[in-house]
N, C-alpha and C. Protein backbone atom coordinates (compact mmCIF):
# COMPACT_ATOMS: atom_id res chain seq x y z
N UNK A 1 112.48 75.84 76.22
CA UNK A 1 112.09 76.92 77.10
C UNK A 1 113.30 77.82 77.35
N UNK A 2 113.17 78.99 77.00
CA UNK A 2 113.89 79.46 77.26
C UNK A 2 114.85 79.68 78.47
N UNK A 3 115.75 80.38 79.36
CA UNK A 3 116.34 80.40 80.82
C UNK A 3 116.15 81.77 81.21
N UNK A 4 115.94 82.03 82.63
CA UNK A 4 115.42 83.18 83.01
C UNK A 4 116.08 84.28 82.69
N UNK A 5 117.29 83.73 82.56
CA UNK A 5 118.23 85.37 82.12
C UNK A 5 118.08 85.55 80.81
N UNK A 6 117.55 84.45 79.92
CA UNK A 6 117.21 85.26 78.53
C UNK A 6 116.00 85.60 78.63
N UNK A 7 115.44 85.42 79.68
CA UNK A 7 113.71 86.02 79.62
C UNK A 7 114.13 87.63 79.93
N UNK A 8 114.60 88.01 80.99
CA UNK A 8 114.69 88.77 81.52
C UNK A 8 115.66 89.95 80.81
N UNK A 9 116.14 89.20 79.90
CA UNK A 9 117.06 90.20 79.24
C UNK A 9 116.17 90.60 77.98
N UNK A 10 114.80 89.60 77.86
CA UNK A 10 114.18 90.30 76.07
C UNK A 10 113.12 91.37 76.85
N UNK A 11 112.93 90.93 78.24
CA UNK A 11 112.00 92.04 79.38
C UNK A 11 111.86 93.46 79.06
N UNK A 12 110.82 93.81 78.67
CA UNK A 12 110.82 95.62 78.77
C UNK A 12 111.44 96.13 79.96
N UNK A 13 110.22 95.98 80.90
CA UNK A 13 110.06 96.03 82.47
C UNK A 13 109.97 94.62 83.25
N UNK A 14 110.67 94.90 84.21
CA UNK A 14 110.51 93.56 85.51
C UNK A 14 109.74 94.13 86.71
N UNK A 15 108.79 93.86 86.68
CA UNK A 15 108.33 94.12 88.16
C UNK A 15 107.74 93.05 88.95
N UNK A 16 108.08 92.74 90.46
CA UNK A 16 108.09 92.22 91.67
C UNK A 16 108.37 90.33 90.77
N UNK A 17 109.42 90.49 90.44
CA UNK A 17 109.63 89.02 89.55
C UNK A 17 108.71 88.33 88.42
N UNK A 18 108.41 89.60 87.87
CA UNK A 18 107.56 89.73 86.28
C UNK A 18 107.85 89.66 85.54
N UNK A 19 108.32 89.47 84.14
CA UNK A 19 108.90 90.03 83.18
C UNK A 19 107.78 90.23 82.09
N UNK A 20 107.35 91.66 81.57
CA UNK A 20 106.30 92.00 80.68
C UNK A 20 107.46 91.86 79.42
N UNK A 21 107.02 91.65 78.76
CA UNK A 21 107.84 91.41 77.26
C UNK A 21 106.85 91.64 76.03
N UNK A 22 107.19 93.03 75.12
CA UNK A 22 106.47 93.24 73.92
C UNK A 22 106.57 92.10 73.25
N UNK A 23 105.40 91.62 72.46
CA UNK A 23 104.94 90.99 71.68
C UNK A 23 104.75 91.56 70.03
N UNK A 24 104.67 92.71 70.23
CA UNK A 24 103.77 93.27 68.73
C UNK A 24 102.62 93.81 69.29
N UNK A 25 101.96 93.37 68.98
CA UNK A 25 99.99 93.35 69.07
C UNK A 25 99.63 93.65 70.86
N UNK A 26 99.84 92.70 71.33
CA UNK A 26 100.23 92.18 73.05
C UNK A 26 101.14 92.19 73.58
N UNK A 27 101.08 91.82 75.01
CA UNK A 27 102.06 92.02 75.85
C UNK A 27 102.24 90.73 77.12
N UNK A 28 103.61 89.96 76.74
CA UNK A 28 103.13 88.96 77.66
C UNK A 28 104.19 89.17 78.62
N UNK A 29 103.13 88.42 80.03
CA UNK A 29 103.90 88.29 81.37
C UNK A 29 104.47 87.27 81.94
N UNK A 30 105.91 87.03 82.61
CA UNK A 30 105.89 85.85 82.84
C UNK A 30 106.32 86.10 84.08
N UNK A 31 106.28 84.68 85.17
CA UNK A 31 106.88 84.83 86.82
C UNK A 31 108.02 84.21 86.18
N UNK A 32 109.19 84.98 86.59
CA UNK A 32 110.38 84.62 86.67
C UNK A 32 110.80 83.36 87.49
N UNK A 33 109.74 83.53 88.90
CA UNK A 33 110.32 82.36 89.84
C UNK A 33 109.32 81.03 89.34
N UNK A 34 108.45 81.10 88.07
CA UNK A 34 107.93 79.96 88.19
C UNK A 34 107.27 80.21 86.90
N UNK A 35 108.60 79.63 85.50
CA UNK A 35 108.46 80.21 84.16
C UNK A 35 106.89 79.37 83.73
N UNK A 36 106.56 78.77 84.10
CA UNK A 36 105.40 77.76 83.42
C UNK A 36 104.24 78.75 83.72
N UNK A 37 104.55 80.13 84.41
CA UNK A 37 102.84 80.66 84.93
C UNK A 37 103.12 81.97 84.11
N UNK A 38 102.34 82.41 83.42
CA UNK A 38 102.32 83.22 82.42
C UNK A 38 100.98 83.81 81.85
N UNK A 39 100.73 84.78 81.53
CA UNK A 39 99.57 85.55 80.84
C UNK A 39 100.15 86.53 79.69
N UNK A 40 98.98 86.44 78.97
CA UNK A 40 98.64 87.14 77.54
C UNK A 40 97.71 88.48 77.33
N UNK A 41 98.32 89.41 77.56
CA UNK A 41 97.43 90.63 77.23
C UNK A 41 97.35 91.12 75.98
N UNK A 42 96.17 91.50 75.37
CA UNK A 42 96.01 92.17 74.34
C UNK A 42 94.98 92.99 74.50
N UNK A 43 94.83 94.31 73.80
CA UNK A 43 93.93 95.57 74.05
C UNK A 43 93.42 95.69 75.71
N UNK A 44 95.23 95.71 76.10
CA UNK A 44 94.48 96.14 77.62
C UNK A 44 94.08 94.93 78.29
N UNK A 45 93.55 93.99 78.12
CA UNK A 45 92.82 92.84 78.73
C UNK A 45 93.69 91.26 78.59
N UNK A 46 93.13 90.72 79.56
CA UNK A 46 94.11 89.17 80.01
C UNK A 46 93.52 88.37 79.10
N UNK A 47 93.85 88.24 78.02
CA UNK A 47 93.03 87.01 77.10
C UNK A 47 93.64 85.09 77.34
N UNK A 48 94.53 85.35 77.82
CA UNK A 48 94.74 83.77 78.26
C UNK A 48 95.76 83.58 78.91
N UNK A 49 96.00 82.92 79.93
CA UNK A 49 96.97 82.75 81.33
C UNK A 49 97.14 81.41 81.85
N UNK A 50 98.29 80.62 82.52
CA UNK A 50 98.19 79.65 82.94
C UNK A 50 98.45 79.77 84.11
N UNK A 51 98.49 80.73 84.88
CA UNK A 51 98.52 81.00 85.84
C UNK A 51 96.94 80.82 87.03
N UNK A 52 96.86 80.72 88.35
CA UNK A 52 95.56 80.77 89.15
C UNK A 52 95.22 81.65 89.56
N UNK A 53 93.41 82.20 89.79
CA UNK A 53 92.94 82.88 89.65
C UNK A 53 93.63 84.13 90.62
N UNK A 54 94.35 83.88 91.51
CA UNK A 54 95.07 85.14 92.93
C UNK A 54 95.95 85.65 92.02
N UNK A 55 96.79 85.38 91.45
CA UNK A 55 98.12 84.95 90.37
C UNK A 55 97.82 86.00 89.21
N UNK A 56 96.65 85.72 88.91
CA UNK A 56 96.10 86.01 87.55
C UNK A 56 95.57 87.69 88.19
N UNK A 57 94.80 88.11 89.40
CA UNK A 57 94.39 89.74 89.43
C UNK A 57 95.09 90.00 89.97
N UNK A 58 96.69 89.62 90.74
CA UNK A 58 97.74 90.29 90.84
C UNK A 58 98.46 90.66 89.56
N UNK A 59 98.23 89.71 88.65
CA UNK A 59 99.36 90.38 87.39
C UNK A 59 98.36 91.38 86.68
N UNK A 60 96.79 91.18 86.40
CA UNK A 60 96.30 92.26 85.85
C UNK A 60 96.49 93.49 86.73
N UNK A 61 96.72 93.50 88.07
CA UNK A 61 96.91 95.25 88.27
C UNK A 61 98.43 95.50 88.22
N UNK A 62 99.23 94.49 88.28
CA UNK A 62 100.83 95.29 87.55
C UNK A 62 100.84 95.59 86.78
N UNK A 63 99.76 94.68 85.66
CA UNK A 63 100.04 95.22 84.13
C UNK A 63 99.30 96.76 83.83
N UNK A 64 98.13 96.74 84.65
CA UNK A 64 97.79 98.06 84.50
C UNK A 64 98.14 99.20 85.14
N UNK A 65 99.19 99.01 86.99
CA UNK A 65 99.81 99.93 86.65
C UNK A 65 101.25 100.32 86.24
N UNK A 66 101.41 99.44 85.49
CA UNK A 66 103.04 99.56 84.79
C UNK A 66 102.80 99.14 83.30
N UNK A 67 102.24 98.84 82.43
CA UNK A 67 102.04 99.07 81.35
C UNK A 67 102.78 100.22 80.61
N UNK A 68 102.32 101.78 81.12
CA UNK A 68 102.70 103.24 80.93
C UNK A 68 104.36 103.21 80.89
N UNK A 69 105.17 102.54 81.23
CA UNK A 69 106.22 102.59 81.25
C UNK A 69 107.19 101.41 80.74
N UNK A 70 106.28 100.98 79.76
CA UNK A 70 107.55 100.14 78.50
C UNK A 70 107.43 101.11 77.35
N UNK A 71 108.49 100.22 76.81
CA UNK A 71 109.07 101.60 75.50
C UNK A 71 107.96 102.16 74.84
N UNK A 72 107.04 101.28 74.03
CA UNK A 72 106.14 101.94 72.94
C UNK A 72 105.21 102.25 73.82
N UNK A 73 104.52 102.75 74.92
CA UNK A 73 103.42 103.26 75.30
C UNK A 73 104.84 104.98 75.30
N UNK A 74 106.12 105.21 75.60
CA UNK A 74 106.73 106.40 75.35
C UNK A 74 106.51 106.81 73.98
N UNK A 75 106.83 105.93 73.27
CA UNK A 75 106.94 106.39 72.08
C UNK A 75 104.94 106.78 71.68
N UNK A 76 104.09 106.48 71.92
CA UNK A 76 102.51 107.06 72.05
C UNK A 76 102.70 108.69 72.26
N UNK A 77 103.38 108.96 73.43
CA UNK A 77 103.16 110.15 73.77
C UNK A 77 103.76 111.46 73.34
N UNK A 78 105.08 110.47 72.80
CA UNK A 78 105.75 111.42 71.80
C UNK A 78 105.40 111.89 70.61
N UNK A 79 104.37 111.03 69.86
CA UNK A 79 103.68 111.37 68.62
C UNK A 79 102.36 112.20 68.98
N UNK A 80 102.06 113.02 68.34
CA UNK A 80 100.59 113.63 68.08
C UNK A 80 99.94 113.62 67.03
């Protein structure tokens, strides 16, 4: 398992002790203060989490509203 400071350092964005981290395809989240709780987004949506259900629709609305601000959703807007 990795240690929080290498989580946090492969981190796009950290928010409220989050770390969203590009994947490729998805985008996964982890609690910094409690590395074992974690979720899996892909197309927008939570496809698998070990985290509990309070846990779990607090990180879906960080992810949706901070998503917009890791690197490749910039790089989206820069292309036409």
């Amino acid at each position: 398992m990795p240690s929080i400071e290498e989580l946090a350092n492969a981190a796009d964005i950290i928010v409220q002790g989050y770390a969203f981290i590009d994947k490729g395809e998805g985008i996964t989240v982890i609690n910094l203060h409690n590395t074992k709780h974690a979720a899996y987004f892909y197309n927008d949506e939570m496809v698998e989490t070990t985290m509990d259900d309070i846990e779990a629709y607090k990180v879906s609305k960080l992810y949706k509203d901070n998503v917009k601000y890791m690197e490749r959703n910039y790089a989206k807007i820069l292309w036409f």
